[in-house]
Structures are given as structure tokens and as C-alpha cells.
N, C-alpha and C. Protein backbone atom coordinates (compact mmCIF):
# COMPACT_ATOMS: atom_id res chain seq x y z
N UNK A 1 3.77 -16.79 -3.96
CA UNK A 1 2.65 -15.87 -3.86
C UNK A 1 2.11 -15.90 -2.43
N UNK A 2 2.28 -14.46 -1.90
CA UNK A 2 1.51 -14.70 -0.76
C UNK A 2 -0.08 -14.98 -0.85
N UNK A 3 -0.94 -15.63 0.12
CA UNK A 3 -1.96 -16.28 0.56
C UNK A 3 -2.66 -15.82 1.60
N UNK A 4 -3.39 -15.37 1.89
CA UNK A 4 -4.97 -15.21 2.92
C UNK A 4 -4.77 -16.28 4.19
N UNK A 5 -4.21 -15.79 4.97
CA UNK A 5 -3.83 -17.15 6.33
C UNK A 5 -2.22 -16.73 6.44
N UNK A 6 -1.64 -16.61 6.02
CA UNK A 6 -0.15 -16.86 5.45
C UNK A 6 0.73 -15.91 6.44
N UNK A 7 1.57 -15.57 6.95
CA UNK A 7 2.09 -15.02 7.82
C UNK A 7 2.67 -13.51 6.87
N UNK A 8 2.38 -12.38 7.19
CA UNK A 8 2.49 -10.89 6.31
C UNK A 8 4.30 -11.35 6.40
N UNK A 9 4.80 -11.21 5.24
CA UNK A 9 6.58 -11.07 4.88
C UNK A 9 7.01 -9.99 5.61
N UNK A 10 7.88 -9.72 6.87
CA UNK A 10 8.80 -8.78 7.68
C UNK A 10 9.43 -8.13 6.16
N UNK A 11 9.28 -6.79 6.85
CA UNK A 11 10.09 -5.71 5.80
C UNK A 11 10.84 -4.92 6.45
N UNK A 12 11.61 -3.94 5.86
CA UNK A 12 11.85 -2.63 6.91
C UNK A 12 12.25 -1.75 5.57
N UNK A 13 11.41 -0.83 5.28
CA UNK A 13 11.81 0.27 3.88
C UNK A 13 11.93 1.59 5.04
N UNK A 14 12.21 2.66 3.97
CA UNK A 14 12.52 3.86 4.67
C UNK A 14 11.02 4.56 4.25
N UNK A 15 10.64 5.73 4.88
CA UNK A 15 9.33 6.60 4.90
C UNK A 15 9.10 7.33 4.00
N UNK A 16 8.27 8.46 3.75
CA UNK A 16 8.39 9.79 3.42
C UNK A 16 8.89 10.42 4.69
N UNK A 17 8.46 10.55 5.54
CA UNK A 17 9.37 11.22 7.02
C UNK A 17 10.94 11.10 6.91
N UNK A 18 11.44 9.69 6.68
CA UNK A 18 12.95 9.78 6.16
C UNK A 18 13.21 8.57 7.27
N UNK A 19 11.96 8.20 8.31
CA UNK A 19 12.09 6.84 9.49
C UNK A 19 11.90 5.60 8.78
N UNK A 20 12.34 4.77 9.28
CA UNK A 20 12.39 3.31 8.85
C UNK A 20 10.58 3.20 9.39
N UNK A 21 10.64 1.93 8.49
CA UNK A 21 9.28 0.85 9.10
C UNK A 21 9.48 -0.18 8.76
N UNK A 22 9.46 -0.66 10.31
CA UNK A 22 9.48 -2.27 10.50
C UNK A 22 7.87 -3.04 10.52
N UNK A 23 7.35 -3.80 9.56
CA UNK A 23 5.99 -4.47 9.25
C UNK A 23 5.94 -4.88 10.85
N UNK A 24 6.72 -5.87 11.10
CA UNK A 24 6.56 -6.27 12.15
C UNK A 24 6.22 -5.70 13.11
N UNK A 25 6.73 -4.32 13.67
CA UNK A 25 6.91 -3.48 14.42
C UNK A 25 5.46 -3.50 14.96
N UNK A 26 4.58 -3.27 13.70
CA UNK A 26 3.05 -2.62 14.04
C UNK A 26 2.27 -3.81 14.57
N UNK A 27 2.51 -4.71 14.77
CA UNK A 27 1.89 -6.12 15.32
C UNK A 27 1.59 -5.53 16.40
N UNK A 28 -0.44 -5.93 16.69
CA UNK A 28 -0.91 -5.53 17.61
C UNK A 28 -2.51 -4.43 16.98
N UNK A 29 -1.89 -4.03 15.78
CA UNK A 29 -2.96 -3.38 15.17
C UNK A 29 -2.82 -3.67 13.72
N UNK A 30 -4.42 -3.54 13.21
CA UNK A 30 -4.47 -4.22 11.98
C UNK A 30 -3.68 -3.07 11.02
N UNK A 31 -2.74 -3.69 9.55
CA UNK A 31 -2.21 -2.88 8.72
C UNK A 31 -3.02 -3.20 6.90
N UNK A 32 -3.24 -1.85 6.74
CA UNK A 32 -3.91 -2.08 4.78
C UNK A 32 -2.30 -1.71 4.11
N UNK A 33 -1.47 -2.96 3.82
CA UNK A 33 -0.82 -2.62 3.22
C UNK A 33 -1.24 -2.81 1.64
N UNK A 34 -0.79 -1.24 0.69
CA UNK A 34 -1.40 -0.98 -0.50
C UNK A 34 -0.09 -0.83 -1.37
N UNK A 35 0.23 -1.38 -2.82
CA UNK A 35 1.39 -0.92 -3.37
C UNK A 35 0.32 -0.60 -4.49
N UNK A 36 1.21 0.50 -5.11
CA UNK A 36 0.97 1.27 -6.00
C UNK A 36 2.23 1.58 -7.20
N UNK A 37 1.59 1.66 -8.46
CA UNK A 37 2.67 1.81 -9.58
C UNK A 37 3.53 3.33 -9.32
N UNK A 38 3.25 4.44 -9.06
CA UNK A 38 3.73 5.33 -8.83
C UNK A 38 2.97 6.77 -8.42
N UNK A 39 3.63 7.43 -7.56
CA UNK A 39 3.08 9.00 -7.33
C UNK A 39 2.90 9.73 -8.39
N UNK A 40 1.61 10.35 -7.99
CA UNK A 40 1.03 11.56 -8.81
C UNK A 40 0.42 11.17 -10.01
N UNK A 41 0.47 10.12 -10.11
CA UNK A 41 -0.02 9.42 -11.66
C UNK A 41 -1.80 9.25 -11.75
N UNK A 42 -2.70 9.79 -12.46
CA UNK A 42 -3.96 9.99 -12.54
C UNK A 42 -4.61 8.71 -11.54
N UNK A 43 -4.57 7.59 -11.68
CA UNK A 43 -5.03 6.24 -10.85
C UNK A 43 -4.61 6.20 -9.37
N UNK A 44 -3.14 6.35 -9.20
CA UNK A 44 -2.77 6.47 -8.36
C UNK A 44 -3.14 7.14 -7.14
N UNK A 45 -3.11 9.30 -7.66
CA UNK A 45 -3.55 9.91 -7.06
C UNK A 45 -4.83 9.49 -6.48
N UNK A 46 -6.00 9.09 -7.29
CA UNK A 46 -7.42 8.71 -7.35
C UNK A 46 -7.47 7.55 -5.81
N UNK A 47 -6.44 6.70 -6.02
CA UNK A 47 -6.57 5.94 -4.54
C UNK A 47 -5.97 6.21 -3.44
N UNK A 48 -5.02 6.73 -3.37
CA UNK A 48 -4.61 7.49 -2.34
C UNK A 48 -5.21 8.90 -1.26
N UNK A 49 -5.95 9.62 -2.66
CA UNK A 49 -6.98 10.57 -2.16
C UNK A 49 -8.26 10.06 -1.30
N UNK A 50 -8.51 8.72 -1.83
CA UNK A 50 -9.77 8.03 -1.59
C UNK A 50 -9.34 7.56 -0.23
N UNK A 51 -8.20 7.20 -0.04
CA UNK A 51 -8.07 6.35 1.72
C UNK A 51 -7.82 8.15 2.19
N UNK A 52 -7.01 9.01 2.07
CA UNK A 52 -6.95 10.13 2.67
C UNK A 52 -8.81 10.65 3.03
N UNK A 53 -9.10 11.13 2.02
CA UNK A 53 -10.78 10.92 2.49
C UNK A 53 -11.81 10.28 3.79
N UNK A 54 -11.51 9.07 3.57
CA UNK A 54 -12.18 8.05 4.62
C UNK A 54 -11.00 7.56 5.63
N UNK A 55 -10.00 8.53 5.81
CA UNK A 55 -8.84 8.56 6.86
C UNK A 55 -9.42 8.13 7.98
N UNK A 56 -10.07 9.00 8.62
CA UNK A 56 -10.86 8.96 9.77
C UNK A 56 -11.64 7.53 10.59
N UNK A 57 -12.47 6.70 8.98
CA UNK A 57 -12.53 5.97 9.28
C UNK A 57 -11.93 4.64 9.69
N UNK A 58 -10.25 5.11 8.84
CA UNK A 58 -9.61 3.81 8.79
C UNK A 58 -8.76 3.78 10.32
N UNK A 59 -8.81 5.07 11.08
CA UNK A 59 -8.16 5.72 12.55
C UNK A 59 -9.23 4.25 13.31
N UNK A 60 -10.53 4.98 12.98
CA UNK A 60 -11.65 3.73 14.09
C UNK A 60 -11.37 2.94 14.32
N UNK A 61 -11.11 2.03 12.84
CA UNK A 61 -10.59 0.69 12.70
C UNK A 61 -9.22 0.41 13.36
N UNK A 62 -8.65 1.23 13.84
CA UNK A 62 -7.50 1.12 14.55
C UNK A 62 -6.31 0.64 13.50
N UNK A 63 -6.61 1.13 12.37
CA UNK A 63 -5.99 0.36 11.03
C UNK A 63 -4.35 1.41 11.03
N UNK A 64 -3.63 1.02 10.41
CA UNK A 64 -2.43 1.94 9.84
C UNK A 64 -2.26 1.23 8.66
N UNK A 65 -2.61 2.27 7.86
CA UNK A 65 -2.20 2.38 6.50
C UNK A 65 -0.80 2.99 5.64
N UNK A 66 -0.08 1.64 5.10
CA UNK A 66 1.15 1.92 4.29
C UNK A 66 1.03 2.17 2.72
N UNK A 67 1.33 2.71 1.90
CA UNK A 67 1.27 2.98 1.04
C UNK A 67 2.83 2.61 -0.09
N UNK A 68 2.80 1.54 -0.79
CA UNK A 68 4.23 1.48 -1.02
C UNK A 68 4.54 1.35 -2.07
N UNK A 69 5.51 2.28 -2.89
CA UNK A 69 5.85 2.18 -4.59
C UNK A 69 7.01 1.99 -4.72
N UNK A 70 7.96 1.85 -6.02
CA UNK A 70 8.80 2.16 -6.26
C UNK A 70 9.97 3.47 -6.20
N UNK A 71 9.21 4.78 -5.99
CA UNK A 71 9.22 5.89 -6.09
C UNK A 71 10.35 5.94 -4.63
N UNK A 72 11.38 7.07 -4.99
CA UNK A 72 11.96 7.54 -3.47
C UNK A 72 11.24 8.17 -2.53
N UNK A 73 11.77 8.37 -1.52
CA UNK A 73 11.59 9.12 -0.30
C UNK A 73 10.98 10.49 -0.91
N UNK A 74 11.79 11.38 -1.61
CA UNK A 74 11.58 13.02 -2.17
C UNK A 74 10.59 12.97 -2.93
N UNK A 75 9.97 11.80 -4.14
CA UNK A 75 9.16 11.95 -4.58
C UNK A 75 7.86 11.93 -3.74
N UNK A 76 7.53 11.20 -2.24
CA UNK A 76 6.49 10.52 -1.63
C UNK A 76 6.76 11.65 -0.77
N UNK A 77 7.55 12.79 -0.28
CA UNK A 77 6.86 13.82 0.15
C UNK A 77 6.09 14.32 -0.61
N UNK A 78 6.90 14.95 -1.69
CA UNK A 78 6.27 15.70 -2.88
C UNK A 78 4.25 15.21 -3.09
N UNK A 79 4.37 14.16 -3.20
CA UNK A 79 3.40 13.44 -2.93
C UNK A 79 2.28 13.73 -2.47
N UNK A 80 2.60 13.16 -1.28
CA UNK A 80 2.27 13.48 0.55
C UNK A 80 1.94 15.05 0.64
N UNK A 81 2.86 15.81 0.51
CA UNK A 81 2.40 16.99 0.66
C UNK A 81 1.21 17.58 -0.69
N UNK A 82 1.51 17.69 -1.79
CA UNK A 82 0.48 17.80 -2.51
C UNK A 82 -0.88 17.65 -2.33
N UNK A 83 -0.94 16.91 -1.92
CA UNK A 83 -2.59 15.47 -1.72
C UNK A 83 -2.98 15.88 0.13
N UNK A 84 -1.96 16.35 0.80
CA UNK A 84 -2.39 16.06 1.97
C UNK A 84 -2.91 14.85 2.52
N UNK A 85 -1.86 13.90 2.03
CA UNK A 85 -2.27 12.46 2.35
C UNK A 85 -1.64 12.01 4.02
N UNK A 86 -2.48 11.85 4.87
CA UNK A 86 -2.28 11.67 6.11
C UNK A 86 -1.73 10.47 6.82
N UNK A 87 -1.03 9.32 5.85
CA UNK A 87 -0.60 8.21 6.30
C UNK A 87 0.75 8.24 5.53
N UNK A 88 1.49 6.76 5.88
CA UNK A 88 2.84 6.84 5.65
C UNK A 88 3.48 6.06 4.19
N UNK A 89 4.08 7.13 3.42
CA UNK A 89 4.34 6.22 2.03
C UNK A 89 5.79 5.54 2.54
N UNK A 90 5.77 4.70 1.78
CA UNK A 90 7.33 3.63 1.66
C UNK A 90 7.81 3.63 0.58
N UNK A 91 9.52 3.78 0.20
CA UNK A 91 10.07 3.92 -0.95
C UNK A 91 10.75 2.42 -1.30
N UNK A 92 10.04 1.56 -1.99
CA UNK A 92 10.46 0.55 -1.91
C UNK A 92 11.43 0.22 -3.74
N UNK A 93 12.39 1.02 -3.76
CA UNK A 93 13.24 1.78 -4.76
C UNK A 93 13.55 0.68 -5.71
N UNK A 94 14.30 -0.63 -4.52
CA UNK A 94 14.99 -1.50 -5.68
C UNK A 94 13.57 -2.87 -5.68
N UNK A 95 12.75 -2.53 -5.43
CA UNK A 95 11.16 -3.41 -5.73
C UNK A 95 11.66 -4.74 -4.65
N UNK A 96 11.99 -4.88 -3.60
CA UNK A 96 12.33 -5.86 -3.28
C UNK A 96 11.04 -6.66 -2.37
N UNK A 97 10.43 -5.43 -1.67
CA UNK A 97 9.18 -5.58 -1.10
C UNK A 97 8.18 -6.08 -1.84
N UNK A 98 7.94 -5.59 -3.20
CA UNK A 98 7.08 -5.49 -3.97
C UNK A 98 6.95 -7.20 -4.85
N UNK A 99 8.76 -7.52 -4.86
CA UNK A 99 8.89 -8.73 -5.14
C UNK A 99 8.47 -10.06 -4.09
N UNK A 100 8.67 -9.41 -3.04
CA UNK A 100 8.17 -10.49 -2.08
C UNK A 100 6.90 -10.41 -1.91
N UNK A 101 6.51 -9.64 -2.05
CA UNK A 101 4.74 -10.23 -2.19
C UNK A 101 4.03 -10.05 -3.08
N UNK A 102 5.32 -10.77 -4.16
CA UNK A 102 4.37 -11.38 -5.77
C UNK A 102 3.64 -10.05 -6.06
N UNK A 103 4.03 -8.76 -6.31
CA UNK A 103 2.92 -7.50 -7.21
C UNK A 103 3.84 -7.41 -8.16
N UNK A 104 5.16 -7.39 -8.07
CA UNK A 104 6.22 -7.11 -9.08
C UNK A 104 6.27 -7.80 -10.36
N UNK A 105 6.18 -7.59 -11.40
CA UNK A 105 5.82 -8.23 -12.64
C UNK A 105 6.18 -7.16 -14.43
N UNK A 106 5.73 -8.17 -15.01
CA UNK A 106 5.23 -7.90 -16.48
C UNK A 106 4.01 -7.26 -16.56
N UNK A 107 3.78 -6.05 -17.06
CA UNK A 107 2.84 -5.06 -17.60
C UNK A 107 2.78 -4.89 -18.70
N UNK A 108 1.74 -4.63 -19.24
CA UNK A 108 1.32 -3.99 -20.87
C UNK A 108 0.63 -2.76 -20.69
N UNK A 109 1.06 -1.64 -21.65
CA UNK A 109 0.12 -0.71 -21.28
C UNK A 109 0.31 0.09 -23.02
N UNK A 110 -0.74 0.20 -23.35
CA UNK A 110 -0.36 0.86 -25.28
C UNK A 110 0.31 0.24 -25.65
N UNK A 111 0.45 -0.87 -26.33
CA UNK A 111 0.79 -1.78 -26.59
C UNK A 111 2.71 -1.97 -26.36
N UNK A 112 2.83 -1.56 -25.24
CA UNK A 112 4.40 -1.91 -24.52
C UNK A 112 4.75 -2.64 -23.29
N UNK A 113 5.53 -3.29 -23.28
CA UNK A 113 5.68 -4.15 -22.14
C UNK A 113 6.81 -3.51 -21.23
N UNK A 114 6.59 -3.68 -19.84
CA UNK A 114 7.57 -3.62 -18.88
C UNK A 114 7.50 -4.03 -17.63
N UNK A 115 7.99 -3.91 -16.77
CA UNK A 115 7.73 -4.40 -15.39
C UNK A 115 7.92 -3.38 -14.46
N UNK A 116 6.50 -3.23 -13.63
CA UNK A 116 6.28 -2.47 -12.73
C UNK A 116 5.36 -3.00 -11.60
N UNK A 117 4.69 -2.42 -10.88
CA UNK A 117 3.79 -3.11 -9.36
C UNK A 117 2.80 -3.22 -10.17
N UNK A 118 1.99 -4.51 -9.71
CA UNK A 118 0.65 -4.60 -9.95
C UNK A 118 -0.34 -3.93 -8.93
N UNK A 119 -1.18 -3.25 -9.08
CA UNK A 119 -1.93 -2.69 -7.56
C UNK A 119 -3.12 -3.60 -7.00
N UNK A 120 -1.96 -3.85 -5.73
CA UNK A 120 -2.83 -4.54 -4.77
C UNK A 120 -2.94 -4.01 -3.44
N UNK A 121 -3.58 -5.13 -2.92
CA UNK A 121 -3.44 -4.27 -1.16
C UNK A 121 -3.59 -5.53 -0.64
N UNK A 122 -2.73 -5.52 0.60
CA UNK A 122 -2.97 -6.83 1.83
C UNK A 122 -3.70 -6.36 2.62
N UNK A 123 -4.43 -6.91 3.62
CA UNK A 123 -5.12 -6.35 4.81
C UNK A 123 -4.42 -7.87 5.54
N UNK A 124 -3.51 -7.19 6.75
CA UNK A 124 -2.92 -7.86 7.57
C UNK A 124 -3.22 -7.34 9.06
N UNK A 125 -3.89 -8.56 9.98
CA UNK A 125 -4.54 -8.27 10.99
C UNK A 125 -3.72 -7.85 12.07
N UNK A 126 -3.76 -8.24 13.28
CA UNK A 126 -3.01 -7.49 14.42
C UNK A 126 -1.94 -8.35 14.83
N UNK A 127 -2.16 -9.80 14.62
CA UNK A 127 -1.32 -10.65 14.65
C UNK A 127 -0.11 -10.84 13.57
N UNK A 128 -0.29 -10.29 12.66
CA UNK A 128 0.76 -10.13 11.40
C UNK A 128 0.20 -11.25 10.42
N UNK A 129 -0.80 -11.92 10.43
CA UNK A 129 -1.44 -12.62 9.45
C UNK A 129 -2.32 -11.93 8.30
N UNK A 130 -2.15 -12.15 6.94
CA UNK A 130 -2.71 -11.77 5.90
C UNK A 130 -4.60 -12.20 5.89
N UNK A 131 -5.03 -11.36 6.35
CA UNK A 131 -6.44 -11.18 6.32
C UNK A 131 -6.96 -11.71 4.97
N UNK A 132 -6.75 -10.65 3.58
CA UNK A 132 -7.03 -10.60 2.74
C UNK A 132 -6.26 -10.29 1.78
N UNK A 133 -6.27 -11.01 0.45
CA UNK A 133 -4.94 -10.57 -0.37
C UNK A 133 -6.25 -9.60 -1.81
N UNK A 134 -6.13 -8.39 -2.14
CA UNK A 134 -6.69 -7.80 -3.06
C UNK A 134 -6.12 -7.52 -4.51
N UNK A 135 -6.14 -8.35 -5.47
CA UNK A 135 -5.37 -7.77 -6.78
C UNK A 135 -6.60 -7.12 -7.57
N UNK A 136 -5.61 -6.41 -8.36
CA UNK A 136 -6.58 -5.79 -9.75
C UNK A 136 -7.35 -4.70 -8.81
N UNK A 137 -6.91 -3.99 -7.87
CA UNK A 137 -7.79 -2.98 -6.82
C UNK A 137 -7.83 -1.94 -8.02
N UNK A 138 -9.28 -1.44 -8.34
CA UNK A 138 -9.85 -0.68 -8.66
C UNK A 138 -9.92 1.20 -7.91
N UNK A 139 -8.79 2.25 -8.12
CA UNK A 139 -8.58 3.11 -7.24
C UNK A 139 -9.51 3.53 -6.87
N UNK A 140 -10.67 4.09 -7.53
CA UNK A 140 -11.65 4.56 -7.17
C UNK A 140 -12.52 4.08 -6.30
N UNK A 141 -12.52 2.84 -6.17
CA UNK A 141 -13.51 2.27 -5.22
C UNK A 141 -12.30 1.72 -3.99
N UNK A 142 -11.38 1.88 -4.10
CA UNK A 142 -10.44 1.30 -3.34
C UNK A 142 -10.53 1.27 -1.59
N UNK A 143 -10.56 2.51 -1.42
CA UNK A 143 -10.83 2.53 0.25
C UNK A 143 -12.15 2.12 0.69
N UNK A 144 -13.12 2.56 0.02
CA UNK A 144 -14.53 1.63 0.30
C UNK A 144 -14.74 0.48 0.51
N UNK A 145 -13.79 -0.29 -0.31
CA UNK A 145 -13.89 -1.64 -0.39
C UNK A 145 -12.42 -2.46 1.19
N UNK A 146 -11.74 -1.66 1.04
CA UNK A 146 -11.00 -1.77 2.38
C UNK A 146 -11.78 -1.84 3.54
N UNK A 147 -12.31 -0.69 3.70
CA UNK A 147 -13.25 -0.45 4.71
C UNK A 147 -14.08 -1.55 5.24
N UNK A 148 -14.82 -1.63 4.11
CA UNK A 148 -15.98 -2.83 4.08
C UNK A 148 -15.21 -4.59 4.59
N UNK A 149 -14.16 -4.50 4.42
CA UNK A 149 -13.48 -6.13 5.06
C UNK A 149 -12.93 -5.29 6.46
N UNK A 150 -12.24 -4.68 6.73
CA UNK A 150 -12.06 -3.88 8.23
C UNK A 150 -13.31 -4.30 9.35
N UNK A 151 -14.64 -3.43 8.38
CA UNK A 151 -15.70 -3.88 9.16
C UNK A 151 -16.16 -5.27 9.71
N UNK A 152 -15.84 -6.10 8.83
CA UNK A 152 -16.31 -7.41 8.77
C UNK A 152 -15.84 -8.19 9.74
């Protein structure tokens, strides 16, 4: 399980643009990395709209925001374009990302079990260190509450 101090896990998934991203790469400016169970899905949409919203503010913060599901590339335009979501989704297809930083799991939902992302978000600073580790993120309040540790 990643940890608060802990050095952010190097990745490299492919975009919605169709470009790679290297975690590492962005060292130098702080990153809200956010995984999410899937596009277009009522919760989902709800947090993604919410950082698109307070975009602006997360620019101040000098922040770049990743957004990363299971979902392909075609679905996270589809996405992306719908929502007019102004930051970059990641198709992290075979969950490998998702597995390395412990969100990947056992779910219940109507009384069925399966395994999908738990929604969390890292806030990893400029140095590539894990700021803050967030589980159980609440979409609706989600970027507010980002914000509010950014500020801090």
C-alpha cells in the first residue's frame, strides 16, 4: 500500500490524446493523481465535472491533473469530449497502475461482488513524493477537498 511520504510508483499508460505519460516525467510540478471506476457513470461523471469546474484553480496551483480508469483510450475521448473535461485521462486497461497503488480490489455493489478501482486520489508533490493518499473520495465534494490540501 502506498503511504503519505512514500516515493509516487513511475508509470507510463497511454492518454486520451493517444501520447504516453510518464509520472515521472512531470517532476517539478505538483500531480492530483485520481482513479476512477469508469467513464460516464453517474459518480464518476459528478467528479470529473467537479475538477473540470475548479480547472482554473487547479492551473494556479501549478497542479496537473491525471485522471485514471480502466476504460480505453476511445472510451476517455468519448468522455473527455462529452464533459469538456480539460485535463488528461489514462487508460490503465489491464489495471496494472491501479494495482500498484493498492485501489484495485474486491467490490460489492447490490448485493454482487467483483473487482474494480476503489476511488481514490494521490496528491504527489513536485518532487514525486506522495503528499496525501485519499480513499473513499466522495465525487461531489472531490475537487474542493483537493484544492483545500493544494492550498495548504
Amino acid at each position: 500500500m502506498i503511504g503519505e511520504g512514500d516515493l509516487a510508483p513511475d508509470f507510463t499508460l497511454r492518454s486520451d490524446t493517444g501520447d504516453e505519460v510518464t509520472l515521472s516525467s512531470l517532476r517539478g510540478r505538483p500531480v492530483v493523481l485520481y482513479f476512477y471506476p469508469r467513464d460516464d457513470t453517474p459518480g464518476c461523471t459528478t467528479q470529473a465535472c467537479g475538477i473540470r469546474d475548479a480547472y482554473g484553480e487547479f492551473e494556479r496551483a501549478g497542479a496537473v491533473v491525471l485522471g485514471v480508469s480502466p476504460d480505453d483510450e476511445r472510451s476517455h475521448v468519448k468522455f473527455r469530449e462529452k464533459y469538456g473535461l480539460p485535463f488528461t485521462l489514462l487508460a490503465d486497461t489491464d489495471h496494472a497502475v491501479a494495482e500498484k497503488y493498492g485501489v484495485w480490489g474486491e467490490k460489492k455493489y447490490m448485493g454482487r461482488t467483483y473487482l474494480g478501482v476503489s476511488r481514490s486520489t494521490f496528491l504527489i508533490d513536485a518532487d514525486g513524493d506522495v503528499l496525501k493518499v485519499m480513499h473513499g473520495v466522495k465525487p461531489a465534494t472531490h475537487a474542493d477537498d483537493v484544492l483545500a490540501i493544494l492550498r495548504s
